[in-house]
Protein backbone atom coordinates (compact mmCIF):
# COMPACT_ATOMS: atom_id res chain seq x y z
CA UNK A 1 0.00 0.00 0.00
CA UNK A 2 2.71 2.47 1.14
CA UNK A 3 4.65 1.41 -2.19
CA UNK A 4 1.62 2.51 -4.07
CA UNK A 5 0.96 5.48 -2.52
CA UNK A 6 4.45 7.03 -2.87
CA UNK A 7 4.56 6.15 -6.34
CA UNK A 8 1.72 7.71 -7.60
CA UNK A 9 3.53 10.97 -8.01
CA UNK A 10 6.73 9.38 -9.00
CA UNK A 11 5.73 10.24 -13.22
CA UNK A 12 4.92 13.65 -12.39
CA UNK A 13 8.59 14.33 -11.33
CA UNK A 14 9.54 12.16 -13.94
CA UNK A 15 7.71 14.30 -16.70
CA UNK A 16 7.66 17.74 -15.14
CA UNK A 17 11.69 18.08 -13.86
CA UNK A 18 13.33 15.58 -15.68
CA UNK A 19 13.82 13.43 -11.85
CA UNK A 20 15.32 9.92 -12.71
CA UNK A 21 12.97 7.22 -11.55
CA UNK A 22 15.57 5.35 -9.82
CA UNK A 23 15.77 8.17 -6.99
CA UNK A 24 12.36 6.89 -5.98
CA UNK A 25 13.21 2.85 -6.05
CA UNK A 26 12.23 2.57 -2.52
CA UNK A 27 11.57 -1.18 -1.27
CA UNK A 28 8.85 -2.07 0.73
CA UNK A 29 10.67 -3.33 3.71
CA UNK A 30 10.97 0.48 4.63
CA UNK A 31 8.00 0.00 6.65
CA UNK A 32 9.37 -1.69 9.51
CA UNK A 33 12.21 0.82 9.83
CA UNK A 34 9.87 3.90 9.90
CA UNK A 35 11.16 4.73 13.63
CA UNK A 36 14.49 6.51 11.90
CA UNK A 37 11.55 9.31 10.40
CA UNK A 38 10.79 10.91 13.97
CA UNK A 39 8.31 13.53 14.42
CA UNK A 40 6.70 16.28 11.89
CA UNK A 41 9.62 18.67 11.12
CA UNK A 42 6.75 21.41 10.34
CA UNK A 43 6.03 22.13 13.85
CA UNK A 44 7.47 24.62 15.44
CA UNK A 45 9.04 22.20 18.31
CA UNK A 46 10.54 19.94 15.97
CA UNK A 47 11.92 22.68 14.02
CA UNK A 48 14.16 23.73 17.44
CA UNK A 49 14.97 20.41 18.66
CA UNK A 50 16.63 19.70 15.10
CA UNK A 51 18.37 22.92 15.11
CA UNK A 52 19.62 22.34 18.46
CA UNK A 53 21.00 19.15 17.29
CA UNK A 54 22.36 20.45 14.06
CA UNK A 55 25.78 21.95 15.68
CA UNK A 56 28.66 22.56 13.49
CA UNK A 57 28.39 23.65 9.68
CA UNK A 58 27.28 21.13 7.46
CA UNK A 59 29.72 17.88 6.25
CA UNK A 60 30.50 17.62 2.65
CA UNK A 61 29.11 14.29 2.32
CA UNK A 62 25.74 16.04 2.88
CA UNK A 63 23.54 15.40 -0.09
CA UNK A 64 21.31 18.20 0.79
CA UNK A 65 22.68 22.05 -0.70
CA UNK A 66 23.65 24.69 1.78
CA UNK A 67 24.48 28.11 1.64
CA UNK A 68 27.78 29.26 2.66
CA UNK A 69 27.60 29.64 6.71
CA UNK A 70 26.82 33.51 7.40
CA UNK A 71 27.39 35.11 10.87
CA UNK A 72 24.33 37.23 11.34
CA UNK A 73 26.02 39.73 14.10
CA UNK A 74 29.38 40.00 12.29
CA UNK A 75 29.36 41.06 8.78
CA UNK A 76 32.68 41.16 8.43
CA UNK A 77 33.34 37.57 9.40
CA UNK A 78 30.94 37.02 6.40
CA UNK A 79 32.14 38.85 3.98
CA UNK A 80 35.56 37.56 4.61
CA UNK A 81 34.37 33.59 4.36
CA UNK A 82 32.50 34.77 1.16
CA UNK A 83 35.76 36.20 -0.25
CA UNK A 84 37.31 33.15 0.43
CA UNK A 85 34.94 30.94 -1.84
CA UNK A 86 34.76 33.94 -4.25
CA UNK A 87 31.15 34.74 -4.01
CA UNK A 88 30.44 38.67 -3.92
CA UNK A 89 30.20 39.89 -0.34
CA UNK A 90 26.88 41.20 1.62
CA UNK A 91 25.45 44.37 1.50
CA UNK A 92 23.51 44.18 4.77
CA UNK A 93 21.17 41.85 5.98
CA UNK A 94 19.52 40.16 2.72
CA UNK A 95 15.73 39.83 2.84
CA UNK A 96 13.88 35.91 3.38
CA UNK A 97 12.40 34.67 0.23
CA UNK A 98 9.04 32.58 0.37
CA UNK A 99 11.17 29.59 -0.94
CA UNK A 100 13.43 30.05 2.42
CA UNK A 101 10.83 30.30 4.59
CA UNK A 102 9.28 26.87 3.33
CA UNK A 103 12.70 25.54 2.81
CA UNK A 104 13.72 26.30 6.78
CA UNK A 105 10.61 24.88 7.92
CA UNK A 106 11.54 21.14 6.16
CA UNK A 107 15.36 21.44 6.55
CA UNK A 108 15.82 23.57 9.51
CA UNK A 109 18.97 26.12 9.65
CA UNK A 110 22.79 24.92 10.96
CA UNK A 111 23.54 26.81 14.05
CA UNK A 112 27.10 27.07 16.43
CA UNK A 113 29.20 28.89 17.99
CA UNK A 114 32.83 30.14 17.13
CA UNK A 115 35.45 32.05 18.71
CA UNK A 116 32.28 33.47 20.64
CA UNK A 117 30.64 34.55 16.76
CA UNK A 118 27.27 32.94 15.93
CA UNK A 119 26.76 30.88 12.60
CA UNK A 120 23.73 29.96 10.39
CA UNK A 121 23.82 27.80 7.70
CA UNK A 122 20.66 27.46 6.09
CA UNK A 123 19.78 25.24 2.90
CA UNK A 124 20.36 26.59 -0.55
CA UNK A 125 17.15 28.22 -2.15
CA UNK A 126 19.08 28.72 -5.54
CA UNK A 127 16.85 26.42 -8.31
CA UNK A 128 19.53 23.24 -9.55
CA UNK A 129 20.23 22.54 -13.05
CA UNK A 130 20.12 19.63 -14.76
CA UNK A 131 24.28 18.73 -14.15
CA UNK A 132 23.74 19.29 -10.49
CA UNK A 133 20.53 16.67 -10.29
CA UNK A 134 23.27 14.24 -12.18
CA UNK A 135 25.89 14.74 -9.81
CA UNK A 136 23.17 14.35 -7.41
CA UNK A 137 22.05 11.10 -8.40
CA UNK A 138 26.10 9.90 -8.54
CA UNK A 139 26.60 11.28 -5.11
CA UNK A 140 23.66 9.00 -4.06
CA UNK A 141 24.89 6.14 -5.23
CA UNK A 142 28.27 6.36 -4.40
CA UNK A 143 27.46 6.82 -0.32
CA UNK A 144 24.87 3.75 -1.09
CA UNK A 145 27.79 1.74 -2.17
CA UNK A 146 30.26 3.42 0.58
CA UNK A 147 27.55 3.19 3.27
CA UNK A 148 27.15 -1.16 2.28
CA UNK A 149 23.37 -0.53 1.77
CA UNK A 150 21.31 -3.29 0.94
CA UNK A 151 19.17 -3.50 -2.42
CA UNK A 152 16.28 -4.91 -0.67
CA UNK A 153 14.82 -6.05 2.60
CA UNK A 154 15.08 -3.48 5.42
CA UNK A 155 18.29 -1.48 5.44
CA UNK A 156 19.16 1.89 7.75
CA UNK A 157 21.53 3.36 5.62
CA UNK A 158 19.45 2.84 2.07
CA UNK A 159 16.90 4.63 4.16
CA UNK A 160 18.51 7.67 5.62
CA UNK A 161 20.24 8.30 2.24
CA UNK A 162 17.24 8.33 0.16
CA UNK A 163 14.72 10.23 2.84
CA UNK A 164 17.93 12.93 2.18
CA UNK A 165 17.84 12.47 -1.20
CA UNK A 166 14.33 12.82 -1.05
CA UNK A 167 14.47 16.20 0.64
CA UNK A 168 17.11 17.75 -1.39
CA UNK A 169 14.64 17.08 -4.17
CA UNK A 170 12.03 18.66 -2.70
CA UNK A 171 14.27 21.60 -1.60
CA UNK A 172 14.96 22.01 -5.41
CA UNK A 173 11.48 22.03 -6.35
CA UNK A 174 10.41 24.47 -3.72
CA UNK A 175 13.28 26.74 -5.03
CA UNK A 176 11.47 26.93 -8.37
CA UNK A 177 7.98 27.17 -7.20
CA UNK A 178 6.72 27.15 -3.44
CA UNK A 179 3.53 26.02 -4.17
CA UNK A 180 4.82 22.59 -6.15
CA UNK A 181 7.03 22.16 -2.99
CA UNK A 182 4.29 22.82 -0.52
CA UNK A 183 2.64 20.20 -2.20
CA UNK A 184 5.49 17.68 -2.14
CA UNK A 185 6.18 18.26 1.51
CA UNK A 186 2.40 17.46 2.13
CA UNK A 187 3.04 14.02 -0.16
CA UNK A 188 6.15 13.23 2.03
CA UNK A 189 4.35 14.39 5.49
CA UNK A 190 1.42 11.62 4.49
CA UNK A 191 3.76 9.32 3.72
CA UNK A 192 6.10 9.73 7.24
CA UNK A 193 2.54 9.92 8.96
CA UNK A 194 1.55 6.48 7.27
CA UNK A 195 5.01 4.81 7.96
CA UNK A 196 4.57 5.89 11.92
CA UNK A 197 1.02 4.39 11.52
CA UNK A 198 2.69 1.12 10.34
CA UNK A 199 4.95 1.19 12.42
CA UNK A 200 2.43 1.56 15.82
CA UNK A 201 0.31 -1.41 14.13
CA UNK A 202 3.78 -3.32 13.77
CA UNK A 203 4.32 -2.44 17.68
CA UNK A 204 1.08 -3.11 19.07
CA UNK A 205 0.85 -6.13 16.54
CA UNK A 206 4.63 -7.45 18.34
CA UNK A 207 3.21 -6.86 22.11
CA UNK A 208 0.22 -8.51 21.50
CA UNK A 209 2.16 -11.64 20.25
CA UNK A 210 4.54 -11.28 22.61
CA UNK A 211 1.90 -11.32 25.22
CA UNK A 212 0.67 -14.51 23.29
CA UNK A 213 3.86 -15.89 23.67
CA UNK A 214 4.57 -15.23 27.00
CA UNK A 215 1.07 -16.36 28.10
CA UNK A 216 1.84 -19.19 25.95
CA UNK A 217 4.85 -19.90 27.93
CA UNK A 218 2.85 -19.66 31.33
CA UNK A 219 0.01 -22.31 30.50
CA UNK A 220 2.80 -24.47 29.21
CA UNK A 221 4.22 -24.41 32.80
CA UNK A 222 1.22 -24.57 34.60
CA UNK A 223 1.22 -27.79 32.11
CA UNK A 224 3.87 -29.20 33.24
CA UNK A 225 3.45 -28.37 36.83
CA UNK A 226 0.12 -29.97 36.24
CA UNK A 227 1.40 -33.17 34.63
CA UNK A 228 4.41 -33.43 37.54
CA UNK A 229 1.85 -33.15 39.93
CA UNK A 230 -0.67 -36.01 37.88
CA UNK A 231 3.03 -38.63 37.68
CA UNK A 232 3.15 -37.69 41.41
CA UNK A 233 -0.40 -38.90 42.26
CA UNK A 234 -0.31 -41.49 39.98
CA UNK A 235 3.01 -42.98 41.26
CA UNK A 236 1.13 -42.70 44.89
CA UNK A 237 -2.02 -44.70 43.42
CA UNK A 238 0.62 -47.13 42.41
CA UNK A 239 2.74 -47.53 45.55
CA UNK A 240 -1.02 -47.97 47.40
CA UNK A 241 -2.47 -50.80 44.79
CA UNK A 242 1.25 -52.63 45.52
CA UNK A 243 0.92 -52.54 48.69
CA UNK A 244 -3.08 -53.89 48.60
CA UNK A 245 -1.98 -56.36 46.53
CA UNK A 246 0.73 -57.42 48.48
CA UNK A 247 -1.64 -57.38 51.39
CA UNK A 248 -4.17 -59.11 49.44
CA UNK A 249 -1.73 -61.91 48.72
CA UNK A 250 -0.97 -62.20 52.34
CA UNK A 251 -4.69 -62.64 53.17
CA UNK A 252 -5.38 -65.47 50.78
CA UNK A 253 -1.96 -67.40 51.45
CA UNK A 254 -3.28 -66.96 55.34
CA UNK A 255 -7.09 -68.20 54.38
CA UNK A 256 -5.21 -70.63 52.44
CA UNK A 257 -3.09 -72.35 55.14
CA UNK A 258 -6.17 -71.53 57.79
CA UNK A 259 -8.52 -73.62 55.36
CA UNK A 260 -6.01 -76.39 54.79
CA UNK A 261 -5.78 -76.50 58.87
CA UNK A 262 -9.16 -76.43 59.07
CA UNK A 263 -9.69 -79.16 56.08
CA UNK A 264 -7.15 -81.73 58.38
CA UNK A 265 -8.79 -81.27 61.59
CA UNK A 266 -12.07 -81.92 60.17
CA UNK A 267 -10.65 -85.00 58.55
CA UNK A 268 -9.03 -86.37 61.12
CA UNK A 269 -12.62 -85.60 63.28
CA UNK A 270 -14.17 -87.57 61.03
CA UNK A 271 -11.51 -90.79 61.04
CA UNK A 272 -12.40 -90.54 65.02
CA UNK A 273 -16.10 -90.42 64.49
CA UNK A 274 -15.89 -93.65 62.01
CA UNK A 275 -13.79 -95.11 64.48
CA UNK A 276 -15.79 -94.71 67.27
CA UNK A 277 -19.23 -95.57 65.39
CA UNK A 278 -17.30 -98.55 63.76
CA UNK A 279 -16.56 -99.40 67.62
CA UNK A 280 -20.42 -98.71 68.68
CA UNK A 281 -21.28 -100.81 65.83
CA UNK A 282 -19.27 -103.30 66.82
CA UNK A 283 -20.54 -103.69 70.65
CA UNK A 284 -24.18 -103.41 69.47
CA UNK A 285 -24.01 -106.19 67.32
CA UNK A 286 -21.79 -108.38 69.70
CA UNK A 287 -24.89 -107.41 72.32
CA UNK A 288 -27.74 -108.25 69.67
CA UNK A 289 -25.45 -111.86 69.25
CA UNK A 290 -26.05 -112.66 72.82
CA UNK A 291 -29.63 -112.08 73.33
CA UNK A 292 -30.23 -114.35 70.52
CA UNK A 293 -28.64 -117.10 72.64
């Protein structure tokens, strides 16, 4: 979706300032790195926390145009830095364009201090020719290359270069008409404000699994805990039906040996009862034999 988006406006640059397409050959996998935009650079806030960052003039690498660094409260310090590059010196404080107004409030002035003298540096608000958007587009891919950036996937380095890139393009459209570059800077702002959306949803959508996971984690403990203590109980239900059936073993080899004792006696009771009825028998008819005499 994002790719879509930020393309749509790709031919227009194409057709209307002669912009190589490449410039805009942004992968997809930007998404996930959208943290490195930070907040809107329009508001007023943002526009002093970056120029409190932005000590020192700017490095050469820099693919963005500045102006040579002017010390507001010194002329002459001016004048003699301009010398030095051969540019014509100052005649008093030069008047703001439109263009650098809109140009400040996207790529906020350079500001330090030295030798006690106070510096400003703010981005170029000269239009670029054609050889300049060229050397441009070399510059860009020689710190690609330098940097090690990646052609795909998610990559820091491709990133900062081309949101850079990206800027200085807009910088040079805004020099030739403010409107166009308003416009631009509202296409970029959407674009940074649809990145940071992504980028919440990718957050929220990372907690939320790694609530998952840890709650995952916790039932799959309380699992095992669960299953311990089930082997535990069921070791104990073992133990007790070994020891029944030892006990039960014990009873029946006691009835066992009981009923065999039992078994004898009444045997041998009965041998003595034949014995003595065989004797009875015996004396009765020996009595019955002498009455009949």
């Amino acid at each position: 979706i994002i790719f879509s988006r930020f393309h749509c406006f790709v031919p227009f640059l194409t057709l209307s300032f002669g912009v190589p397409v490449q410039f805009f050959s942004f992968s997809v996998g930007v998404c996930c790195a959208a943290s490195m935009d930070g907040a809107d650079e329009n508001s007023p806030s943002a526009a002093e926390a970056a120029i409190q960052l932005c000590t020192g003039p700017a490095p050469p690498e820099s693919l963005l145009t500045w102006d040579p660094p002017q010390a507001p409260d010194d002329t002459k310090k001016t004048n003699k830095l301009r010398q030095k590059l051969d540019l014509p010196p100052l005649k008093g404080q030069a008047a703001t364009t439109p263009a650098q107004d809109v140009i400040d409030r996207f790529i906020p002035p350079r500001e330090w201090l030295e030798d006690s003298t106070r510096w400003v540096q703010r981005a170029s608000s000269q239009p670029a020719s054609r050889l300049e958007v060229v050397q441009l587009q070399e510059k860009l891919d020689r710190q690609l290359e330098q940097a090690g950036a990646k052609h795909t996937g998610i990559c820091p380095h491709r990133r900062r270069l081309y949101t850079e890139c990206f800027d200085e393009l807009v910088r040079q459209v805004t020099a030739e008409c403010v409107e166009r570059g308003l416009l631009l800077l509202r296409v970029r702002d959407d674009r940074r404000a649809t990145l940071e959306a992504y980028e919440k949803l990718f957050e929220s959508r990372m907690s939320y699994g790694f609530r998952l996971a840890l709650k995952g984690e916790q039932e799959v403990l309380q699992g095992m805990q669960r299953m311990e203590q089930v082997r535990q109980y069921k070791a104990d239900l073992d133990r007790q039906a070994e020891d029944w059936k030892t006990k039960i073993e014990a009873t029946l080899r006691t009835q066992e040996e009981r009923f065999k004792e039992d078994e004898k006696k009444y045997a041998d009771e009965m041998n003595a009862l034949k014995k003595e009825n065989l004797a009875k028998k015996t004396q009765l008819e020996s009595c019955c034999a002498v009455q009949k005499r």
